[in-house]
N, C-alpha and C. Protein backbone atom coordinates (compact mmCIF):
# COMPACT_ATOMS: atom_id res chain seq x y z
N UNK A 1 -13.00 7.82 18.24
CA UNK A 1 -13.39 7.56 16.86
C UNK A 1 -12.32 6.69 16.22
N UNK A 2 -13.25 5.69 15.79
CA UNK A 2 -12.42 5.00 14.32
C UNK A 2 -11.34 5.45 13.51
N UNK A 3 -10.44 5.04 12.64
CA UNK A 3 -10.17 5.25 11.40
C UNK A 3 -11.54 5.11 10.25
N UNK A 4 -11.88 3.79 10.50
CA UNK A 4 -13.48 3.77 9.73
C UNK A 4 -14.12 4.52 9.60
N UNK A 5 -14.38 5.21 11.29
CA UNK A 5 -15.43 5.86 11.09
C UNK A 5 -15.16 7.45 10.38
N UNK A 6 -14.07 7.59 10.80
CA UNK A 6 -13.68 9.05 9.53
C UNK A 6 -13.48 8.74 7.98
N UNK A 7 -13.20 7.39 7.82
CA UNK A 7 -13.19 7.01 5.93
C UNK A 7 -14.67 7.11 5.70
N UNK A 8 -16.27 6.69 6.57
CA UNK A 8 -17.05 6.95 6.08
C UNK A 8 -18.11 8.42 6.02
N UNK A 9 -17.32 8.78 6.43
CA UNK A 9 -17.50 10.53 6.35
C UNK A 9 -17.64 10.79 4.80
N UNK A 10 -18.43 12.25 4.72
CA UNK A 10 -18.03 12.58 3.67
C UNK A 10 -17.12 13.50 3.07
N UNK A 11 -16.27 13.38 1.84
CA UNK A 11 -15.33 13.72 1.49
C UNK A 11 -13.99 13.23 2.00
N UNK A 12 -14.12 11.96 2.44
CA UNK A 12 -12.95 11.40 2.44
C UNK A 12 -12.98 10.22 1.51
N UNK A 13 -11.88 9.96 0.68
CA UNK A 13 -11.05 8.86 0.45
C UNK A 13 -10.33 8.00 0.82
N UNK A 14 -10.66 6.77 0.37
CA UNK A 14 -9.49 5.82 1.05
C UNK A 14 -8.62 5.60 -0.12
N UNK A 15 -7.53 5.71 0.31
CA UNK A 15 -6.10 5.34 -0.45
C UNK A 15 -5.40 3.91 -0.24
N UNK A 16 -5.16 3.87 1.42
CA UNK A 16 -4.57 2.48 1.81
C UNK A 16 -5.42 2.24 3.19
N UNK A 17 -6.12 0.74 3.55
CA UNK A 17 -6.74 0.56 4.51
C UNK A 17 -5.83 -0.27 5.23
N UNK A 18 -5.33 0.07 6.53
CA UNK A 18 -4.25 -0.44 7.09
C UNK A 18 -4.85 -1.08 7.85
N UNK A 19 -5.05 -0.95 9.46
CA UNK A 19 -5.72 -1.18 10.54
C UNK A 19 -6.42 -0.14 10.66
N UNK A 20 -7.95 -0.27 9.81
CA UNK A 20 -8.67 0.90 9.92
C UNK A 20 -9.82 0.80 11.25
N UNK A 21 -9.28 -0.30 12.51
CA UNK A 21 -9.65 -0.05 13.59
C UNK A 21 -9.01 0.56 15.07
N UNK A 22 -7.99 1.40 13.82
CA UNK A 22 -7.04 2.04 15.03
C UNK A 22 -7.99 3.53 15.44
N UNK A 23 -8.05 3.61 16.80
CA UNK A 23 -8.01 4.98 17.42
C UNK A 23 -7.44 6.09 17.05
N UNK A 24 -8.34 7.16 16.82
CA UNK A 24 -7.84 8.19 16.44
C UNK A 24 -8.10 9.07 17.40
N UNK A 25 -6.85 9.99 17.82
CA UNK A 25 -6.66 10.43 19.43
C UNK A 25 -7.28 12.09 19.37
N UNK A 26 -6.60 12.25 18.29
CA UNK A 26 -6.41 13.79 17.86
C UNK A 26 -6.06 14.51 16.01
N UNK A 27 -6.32 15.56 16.02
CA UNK A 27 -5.76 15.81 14.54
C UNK A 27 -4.27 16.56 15.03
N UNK A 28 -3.14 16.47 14.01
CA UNK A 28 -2.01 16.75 14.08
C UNK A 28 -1.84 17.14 12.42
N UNK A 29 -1.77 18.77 12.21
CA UNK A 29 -1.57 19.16 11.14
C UNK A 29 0.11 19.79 10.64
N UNK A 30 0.62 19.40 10.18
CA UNK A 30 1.77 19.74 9.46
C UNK A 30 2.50 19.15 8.46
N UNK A 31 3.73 19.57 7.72
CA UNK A 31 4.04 19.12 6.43
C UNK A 31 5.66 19.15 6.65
N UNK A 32 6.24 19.21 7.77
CA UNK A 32 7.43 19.60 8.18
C UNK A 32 7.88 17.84 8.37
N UNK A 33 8.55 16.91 7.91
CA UNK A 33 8.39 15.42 8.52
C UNK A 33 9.40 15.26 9.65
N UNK A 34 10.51 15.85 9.70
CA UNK A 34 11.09 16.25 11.20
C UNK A 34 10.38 16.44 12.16
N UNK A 35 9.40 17.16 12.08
CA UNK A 35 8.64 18.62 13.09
C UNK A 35 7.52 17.62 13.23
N UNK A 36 7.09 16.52 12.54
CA UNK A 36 6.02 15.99 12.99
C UNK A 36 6.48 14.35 13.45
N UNK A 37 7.84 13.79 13.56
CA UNK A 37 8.15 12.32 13.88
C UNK A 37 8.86 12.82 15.31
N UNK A 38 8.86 14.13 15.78
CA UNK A 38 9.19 14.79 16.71
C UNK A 38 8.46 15.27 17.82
N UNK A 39 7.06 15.65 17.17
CA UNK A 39 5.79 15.79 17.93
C UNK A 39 4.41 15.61 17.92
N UNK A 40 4.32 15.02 16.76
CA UNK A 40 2.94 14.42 16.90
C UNK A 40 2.40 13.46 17.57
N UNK A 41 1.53 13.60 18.61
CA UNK A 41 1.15 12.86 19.29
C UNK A 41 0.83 11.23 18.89
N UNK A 42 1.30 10.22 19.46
CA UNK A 42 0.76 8.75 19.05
C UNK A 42 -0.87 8.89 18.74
N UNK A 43 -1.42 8.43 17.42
CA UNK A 43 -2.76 7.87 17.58
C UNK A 43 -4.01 9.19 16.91
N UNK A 44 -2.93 10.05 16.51
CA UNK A 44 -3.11 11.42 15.70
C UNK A 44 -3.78 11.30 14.01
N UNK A 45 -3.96 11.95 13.94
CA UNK A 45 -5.05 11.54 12.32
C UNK A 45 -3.80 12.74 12.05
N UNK A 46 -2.88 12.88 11.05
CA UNK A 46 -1.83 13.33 10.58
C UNK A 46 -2.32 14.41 9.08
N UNK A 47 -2.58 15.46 9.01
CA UNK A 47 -3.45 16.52 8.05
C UNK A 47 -1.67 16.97 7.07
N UNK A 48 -1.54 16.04 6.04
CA UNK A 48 -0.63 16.77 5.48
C UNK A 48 -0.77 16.99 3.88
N UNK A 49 0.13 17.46 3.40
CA UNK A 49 -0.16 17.29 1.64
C UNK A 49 1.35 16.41 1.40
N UNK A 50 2.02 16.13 1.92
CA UNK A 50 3.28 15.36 1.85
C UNK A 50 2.58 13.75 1.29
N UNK A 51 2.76 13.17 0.28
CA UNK A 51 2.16 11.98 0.28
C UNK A 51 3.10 11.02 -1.00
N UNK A 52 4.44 11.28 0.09
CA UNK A 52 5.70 10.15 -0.60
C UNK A 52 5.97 9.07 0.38
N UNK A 53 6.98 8.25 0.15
CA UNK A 53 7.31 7.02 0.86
C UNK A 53 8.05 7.76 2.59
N UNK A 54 8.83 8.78 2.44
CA UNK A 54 9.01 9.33 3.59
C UNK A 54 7.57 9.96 4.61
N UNK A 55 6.77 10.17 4.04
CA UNK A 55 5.69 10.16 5.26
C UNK A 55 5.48 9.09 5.45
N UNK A 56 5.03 8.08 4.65
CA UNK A 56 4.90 7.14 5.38
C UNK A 56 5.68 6.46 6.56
N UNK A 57 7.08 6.35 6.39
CA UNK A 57 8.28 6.11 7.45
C UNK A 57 7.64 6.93 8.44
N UNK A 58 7.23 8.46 8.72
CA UNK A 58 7.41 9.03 9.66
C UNK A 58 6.11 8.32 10.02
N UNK A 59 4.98 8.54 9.52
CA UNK A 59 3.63 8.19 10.23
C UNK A 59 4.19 6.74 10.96
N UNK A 60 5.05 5.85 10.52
CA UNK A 60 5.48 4.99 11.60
C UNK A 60 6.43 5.09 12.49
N UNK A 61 7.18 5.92 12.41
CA UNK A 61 7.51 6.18 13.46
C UNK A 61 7.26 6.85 14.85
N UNK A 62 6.28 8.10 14.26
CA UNK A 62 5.35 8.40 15.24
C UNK A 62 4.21 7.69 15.63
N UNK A 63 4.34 6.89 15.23
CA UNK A 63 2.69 5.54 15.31
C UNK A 63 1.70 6.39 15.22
N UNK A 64 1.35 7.20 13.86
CA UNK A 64 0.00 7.67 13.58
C UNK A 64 -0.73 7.05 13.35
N UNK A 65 -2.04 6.91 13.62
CA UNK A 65 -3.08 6.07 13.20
C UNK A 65 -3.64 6.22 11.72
N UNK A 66 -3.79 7.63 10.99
CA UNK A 66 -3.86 7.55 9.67
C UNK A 66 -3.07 9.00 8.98
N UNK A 67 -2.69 8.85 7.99
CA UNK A 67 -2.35 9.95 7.24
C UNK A 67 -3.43 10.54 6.15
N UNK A 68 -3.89 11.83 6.84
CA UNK A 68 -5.19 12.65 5.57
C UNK A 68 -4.21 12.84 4.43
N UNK A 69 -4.31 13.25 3.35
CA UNK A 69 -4.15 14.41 2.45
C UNK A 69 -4.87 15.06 1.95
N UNK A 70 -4.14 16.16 2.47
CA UNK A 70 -5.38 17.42 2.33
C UNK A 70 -5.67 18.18 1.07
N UNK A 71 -6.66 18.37 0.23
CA UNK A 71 -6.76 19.08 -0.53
C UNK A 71 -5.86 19.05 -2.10
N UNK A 72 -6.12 17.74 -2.10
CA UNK A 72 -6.45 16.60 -3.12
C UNK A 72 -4.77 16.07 -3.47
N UNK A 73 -3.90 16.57 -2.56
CA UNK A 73 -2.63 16.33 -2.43
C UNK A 73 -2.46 13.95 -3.25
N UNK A 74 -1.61 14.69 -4.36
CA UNK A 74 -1.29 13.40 -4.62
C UNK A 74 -0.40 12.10 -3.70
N UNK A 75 -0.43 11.33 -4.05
CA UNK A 75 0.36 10.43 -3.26
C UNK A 75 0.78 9.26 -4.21
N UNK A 76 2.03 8.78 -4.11
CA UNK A 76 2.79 8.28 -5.51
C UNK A 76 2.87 6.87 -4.99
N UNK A 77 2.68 6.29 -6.50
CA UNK A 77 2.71 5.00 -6.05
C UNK A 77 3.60 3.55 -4.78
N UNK A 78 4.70 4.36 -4.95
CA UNK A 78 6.08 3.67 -4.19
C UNK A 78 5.44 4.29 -2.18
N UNK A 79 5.19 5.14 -2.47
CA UNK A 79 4.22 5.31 -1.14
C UNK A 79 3.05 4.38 -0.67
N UNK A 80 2.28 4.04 -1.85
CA UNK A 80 1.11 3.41 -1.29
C UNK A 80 1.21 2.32 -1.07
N UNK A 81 2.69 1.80 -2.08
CA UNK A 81 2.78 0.48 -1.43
C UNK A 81 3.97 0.26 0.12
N UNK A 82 4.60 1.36 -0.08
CA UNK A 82 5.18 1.24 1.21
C UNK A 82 3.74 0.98 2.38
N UNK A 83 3.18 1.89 2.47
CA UNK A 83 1.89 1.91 3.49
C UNK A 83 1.07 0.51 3.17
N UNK A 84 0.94 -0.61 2.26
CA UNK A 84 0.68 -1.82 2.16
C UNK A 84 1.48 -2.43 3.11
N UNK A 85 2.25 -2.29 2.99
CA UNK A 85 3.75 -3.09 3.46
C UNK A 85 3.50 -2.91 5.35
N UNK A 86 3.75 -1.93 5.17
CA UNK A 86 3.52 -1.18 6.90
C UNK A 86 2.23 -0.92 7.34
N UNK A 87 1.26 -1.06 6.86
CA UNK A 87 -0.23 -1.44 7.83
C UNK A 87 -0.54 0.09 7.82
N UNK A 88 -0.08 1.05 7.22
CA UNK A 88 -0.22 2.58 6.95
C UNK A 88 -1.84 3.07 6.73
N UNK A 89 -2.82 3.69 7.68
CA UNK A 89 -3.87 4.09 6.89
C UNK A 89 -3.27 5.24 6.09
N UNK A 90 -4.36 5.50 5.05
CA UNK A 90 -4.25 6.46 3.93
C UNK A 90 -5.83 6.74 3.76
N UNK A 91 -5.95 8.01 3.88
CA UNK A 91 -6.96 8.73 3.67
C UNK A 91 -6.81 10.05 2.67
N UNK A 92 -7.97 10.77 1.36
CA UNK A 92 -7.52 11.35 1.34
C UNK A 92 -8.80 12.58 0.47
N UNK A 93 -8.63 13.50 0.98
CA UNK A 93 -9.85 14.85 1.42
C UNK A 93 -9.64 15.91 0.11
N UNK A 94 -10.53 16.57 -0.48
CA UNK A 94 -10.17 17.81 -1.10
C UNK A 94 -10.18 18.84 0.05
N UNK A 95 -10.55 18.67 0.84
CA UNK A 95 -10.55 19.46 1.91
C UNK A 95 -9.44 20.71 2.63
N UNK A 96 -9.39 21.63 3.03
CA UNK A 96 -8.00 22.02 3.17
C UNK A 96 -7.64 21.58 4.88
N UNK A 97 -6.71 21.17 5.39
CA UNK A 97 -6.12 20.65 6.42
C UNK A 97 -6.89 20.99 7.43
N UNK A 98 -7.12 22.24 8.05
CA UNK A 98 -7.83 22.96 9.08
C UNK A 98 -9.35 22.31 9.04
N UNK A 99 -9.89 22.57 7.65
CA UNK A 99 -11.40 22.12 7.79
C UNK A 99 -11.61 20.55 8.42
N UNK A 100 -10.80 20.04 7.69
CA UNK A 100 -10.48 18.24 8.49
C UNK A 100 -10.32 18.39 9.54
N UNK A 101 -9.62 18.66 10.13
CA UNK A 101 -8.48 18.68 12.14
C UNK A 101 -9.92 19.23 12.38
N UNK A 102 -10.89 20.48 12.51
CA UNK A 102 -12.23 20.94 13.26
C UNK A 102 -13.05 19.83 12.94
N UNK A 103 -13.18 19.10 11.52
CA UNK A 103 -13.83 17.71 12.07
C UNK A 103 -13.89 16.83 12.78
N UNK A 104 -12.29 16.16 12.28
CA UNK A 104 -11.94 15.52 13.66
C UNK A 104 -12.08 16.11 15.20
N UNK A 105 -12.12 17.39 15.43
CA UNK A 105 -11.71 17.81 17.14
C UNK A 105 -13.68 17.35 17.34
N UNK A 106 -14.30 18.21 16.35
CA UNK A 106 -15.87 17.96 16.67
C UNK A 106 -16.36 16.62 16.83
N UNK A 107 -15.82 15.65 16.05
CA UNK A 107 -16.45 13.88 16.42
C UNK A 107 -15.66 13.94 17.36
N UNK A 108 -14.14 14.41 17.86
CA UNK A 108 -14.04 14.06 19.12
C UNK A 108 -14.49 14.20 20.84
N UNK A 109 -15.03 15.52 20.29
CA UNK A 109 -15.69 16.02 21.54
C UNK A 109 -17.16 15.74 21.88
């Protein structure tokens, strides 16, 4: 699956459209940004409520394909343009984290 094709889902938002033809491998839920530029898999749809200029750094450094925010988690301006800057998708859900990641695992399977 797309990045696309999860922005045209419902209950998602788009925030920042980066390369919204990147592959999305897996969901990777956490809010820890150590714990996730450490192990989140490359190519991961990233389920966090963190939505400052430091996720964004990490989502590149782990080369995530998009960052959710879950459950209507804000995200500040100096972020969205960092993620302009860096080709960052931004997606973003009232959803709570878990209900997203069983979406994603279900279009993946």
């Amino acid at each position: 699956m797309k990045v696309k094709d999860l922005a045209l889902k419902d209950g998602f938002e788009v925030i920042n459209e980066g390369d919204f033809d990147r592959e999305i491998t897996g969901a990777y839920c956490c809010d820890l940004l150590s714990w996730v530029m450490g192990r989140a898999p490359a190519g991961s749809a990233w389920l966090t409520v963190m939505g400052n200029m430091n996720a964004v750094a990490v989502a590149v450094l782990a080369d995530i394909s998009v960052i959710i925010l879950a459950e209507s988690a804000a995200v500040d301006q100096p972020a969205i343009a960092k993620a302009m800057q860096q080709g960052v998708n931004i997606l973003k859900t009232s959803k709570p984290a878990f209900e997203s990641a069983l979406l994603i695992h279900e279009c993946l399977s």
